[in-house]
Protein backbone atom coordinates (compact mmCIF):
# COMPACT_ATOMS: atom_id res chain seq x y z
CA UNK A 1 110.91 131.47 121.47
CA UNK A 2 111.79 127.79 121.05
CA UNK A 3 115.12 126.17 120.10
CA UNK A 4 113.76 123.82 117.98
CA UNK A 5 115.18 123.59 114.29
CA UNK A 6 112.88 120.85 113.34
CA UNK A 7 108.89 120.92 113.05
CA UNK A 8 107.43 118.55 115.58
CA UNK A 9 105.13 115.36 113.84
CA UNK A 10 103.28 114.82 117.21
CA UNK A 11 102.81 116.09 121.32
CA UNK A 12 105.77 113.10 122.13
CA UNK A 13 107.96 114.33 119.67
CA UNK A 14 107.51 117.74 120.51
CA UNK A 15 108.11 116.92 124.04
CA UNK A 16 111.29 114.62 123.48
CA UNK A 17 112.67 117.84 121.53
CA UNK A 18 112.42 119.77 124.64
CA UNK A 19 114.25 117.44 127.07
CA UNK A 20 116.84 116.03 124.68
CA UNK A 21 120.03 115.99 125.86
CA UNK A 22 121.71 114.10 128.18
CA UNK A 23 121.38 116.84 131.26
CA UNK A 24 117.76 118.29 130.59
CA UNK A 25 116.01 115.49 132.78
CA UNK A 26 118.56 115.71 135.39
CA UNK A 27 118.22 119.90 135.08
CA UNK A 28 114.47 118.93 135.51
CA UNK A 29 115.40 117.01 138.66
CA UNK A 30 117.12 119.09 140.82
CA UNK A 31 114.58 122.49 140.19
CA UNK A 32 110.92 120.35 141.25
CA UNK A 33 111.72 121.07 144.62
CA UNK A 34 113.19 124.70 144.42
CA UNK A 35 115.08 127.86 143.38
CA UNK A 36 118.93 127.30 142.58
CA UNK A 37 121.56 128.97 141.54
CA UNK A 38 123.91 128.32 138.90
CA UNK A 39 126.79 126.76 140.71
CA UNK A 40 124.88 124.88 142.82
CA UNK A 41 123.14 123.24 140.25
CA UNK A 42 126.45 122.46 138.61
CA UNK A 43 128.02 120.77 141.63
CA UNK A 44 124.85 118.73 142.40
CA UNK A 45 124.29 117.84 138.60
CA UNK A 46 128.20 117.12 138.14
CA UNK A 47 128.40 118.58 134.50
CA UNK A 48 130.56 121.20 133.17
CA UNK A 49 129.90 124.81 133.00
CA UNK A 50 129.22 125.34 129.18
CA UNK A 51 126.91 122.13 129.08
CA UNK A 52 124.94 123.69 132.16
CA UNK A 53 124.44 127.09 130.24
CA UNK A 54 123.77 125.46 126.77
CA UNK A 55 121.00 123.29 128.61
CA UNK A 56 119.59 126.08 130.82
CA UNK A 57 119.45 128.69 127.87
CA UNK A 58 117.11 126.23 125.49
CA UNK A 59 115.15 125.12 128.05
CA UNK A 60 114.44 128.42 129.24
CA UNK A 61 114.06 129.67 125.39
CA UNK A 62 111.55 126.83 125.47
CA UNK A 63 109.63 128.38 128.43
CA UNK A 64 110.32 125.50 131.11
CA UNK A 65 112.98 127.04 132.73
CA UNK A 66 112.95 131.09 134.43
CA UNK A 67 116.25 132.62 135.06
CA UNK A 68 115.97 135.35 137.25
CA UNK A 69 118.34 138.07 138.03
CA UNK A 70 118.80 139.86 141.15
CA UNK A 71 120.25 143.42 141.12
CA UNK A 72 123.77 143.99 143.07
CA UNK A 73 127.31 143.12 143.05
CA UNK A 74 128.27 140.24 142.74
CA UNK A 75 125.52 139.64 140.22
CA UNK A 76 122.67 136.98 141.90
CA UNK A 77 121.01 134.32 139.26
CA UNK A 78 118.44 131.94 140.38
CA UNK A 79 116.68 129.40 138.32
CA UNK A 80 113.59 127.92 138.73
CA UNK A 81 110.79 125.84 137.01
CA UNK A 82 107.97 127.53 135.03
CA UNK A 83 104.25 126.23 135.34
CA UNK A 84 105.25 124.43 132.04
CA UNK A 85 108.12 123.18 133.83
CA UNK A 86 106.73 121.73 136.66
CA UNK A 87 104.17 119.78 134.42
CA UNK A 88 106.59 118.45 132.30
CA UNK A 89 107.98 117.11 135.34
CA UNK A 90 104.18 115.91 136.21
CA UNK A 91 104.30 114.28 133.22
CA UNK A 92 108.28 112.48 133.42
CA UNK A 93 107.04 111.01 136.69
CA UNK A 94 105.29 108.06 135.06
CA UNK A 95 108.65 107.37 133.09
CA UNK A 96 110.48 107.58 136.14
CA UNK A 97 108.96 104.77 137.83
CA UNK A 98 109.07 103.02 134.79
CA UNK A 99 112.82 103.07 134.83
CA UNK A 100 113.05 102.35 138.46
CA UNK A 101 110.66 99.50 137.94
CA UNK A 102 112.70 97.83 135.13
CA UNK A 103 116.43 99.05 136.44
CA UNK A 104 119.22 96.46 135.63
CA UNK A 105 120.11 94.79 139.11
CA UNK A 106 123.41 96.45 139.07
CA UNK A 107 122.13 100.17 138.87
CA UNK A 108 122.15 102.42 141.19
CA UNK A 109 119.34 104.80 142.50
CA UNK A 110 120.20 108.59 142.19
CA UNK A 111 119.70 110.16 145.47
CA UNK A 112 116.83 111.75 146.74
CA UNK A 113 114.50 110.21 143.00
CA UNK A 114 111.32 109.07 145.04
């Protein structure tokens, strides 16, 4: 099921294998709050299409992501976090404010982080 090629030592390396990657956080992100489909994911992550895909397929092959098909023409896919998912995201919250605790002075929020 997983993508890993590496045996985990411990639960936070296991977990930093799963959302390595520069877009896996930011994939994270944009499905807490709902269902999207491909293309709109890419326009409101900003990354290119094969990056997208790459990142989608492992984390789904990891189980945190559900791609889900819907029958017709054109062809319908919607992704959306699993319950693993959406407490992995439970659990990047913590970081989260850690970062926007200790942000440089000259970074700049990402819209809609709370």
């Amino acid at each position: 099921m997983s993508v890993r090629v590496r045996p985990t030592h411990c639960g936070l390396d296991a977990a930093i294998e799963v959302i390595s990657g520069k877009w896996k956080v930011v994939i994270l992100w944009a499905l807490s709050d709902r269902h999207r489909r491909f293309g709109e994911l890419r326009r409101l992550i900003g990354v290119s299409e094969k990056v997208l895909f790459q990142h989608l397929r492992e984390l789904e092959a990891d189980g945190i992501v559900h791609r889900e098909t819907s029958p017709g023409l054109p062809l319908r896919v919607q992704y959306s976090l699993t319950d693993r998912g959406q407490a992995l995201n439970q659990a990047l919250k913590p970081l989260g404010a850690w970062g926007r605790e200790h942000l440089p002075e000259r970074a700049v929020p990402v819209p809609g982080d709370n």
